[in-house]
C-alpha atoms as a PDB file:
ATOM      1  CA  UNK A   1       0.000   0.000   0.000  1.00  0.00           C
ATOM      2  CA  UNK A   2       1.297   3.765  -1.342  1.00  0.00           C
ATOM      3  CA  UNK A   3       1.744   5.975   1.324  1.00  0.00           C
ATOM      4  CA  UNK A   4      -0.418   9.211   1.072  1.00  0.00           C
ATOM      5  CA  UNK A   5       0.977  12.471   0.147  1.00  0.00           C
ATOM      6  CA  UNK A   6      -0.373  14.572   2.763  1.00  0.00           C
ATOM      7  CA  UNK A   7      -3.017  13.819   5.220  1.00  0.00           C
ATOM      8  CA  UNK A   8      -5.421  15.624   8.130  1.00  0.00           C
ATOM      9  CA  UNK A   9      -5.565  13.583  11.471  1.00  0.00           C
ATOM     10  CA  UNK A  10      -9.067  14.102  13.273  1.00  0.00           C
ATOM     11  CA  UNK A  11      -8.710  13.231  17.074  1.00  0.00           C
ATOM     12  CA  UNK A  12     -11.879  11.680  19.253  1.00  0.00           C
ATOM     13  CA  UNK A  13     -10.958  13.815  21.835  1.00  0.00           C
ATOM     14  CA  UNK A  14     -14.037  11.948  23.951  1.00  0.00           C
ATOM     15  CA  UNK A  15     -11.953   9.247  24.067  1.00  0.00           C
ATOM     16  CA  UNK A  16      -8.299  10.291  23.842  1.00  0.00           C
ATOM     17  CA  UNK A  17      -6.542  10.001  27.210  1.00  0.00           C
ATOM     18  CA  UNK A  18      -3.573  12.479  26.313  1.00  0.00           C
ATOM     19  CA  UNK A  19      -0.986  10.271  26.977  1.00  0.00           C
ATOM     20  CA  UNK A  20       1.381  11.800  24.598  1.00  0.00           C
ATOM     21  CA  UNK A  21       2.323   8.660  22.708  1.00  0.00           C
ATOM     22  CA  UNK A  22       1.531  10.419  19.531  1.00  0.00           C
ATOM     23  CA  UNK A  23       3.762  13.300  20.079  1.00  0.00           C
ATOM     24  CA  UNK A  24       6.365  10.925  21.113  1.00  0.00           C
ATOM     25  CA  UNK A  25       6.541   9.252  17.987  1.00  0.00           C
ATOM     26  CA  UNK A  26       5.680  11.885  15.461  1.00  0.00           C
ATOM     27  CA  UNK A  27       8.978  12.701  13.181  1.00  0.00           C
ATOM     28  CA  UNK A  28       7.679  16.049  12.830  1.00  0.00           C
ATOM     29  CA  UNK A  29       9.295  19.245  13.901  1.00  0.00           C
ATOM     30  CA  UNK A  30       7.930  20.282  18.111  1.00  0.00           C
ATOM     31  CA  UNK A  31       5.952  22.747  16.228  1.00  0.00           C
ATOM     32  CA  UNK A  32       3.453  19.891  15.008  1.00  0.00           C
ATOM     33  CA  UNK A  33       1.427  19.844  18.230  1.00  0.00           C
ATOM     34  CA  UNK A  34      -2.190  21.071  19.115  1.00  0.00           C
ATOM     35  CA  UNK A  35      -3.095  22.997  22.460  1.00  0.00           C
ATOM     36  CA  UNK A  36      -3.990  19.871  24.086  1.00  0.00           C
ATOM     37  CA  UNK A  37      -0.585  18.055  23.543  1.00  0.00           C
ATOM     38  CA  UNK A  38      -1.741  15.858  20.867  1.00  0.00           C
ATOM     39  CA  UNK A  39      -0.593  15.574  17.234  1.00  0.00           C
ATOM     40  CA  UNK A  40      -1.704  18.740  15.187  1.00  0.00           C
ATOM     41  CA  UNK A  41      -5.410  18.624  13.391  1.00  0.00           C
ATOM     42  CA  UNK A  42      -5.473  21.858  12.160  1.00  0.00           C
ATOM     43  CA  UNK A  43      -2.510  21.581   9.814  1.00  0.00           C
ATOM     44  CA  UNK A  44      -1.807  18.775   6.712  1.00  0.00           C
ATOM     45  CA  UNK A  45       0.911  16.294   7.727  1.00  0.00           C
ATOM     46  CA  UNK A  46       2.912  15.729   4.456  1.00  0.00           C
ATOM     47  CA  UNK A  47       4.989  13.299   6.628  1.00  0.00           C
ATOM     48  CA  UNK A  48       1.884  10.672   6.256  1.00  0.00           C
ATOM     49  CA  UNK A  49       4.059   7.626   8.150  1.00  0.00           C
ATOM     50  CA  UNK A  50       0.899   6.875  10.389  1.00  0.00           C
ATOM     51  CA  UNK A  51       3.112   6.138  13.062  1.00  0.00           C
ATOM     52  CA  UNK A  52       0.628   8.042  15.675  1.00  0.00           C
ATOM     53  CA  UNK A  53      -2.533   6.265  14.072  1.00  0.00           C
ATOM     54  CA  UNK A  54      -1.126   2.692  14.731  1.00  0.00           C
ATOM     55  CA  UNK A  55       0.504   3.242  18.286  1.00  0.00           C
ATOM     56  CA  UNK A  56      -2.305   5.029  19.531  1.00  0.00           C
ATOM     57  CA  UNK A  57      -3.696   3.049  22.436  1.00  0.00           C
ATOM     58  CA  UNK A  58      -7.592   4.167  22.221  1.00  0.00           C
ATOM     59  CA  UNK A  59      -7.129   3.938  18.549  1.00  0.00           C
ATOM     60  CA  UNK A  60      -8.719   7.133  18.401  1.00  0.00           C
ATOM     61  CA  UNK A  61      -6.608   8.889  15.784  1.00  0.00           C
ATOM     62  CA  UNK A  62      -7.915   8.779  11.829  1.00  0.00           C
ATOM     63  CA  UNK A  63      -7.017  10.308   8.907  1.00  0.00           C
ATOM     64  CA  UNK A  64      -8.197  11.901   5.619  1.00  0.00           C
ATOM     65  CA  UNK A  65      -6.140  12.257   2.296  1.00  0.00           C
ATOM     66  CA  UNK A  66      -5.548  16.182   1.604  1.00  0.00           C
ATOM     67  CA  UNK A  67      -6.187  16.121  -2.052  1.00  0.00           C
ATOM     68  CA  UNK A  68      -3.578  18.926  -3.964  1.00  0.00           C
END
């Protein structure tokens, strides 16, 4: 399977329990980090590994495809 280009992560912050293990991960610069110390959502990720999706332990992270 083909990595994406660029995607958008949506959070179910109703069930994430901020543990950081996203963050921790996440090859991106510090700056890719929301308010509540999760990976960004507001911004595309043109990284796309999916590392925070599969070691997410509520499995509450998803993604979309950014289309260019």
């Amino acid at each position: 399977m083909r990595k994406p280009k660029s995607v958008s992560f949506q959070i179910g912050w109703n069930a994430c329990i901020n543990c950081g293990a996203c963050v921790a991960v996440c090859p991106h610069d510090a700056g890719f980090i929301s308010p509540f110390d999760t990976i960004a959502v507001d911004q595309p990720c043109d990284i796309a590994c999916l590392l925070c999706e599969d070691i997410c332990p509520v499995t509450t992270i998803t993604h979309t495809v950014v289309e260019a």
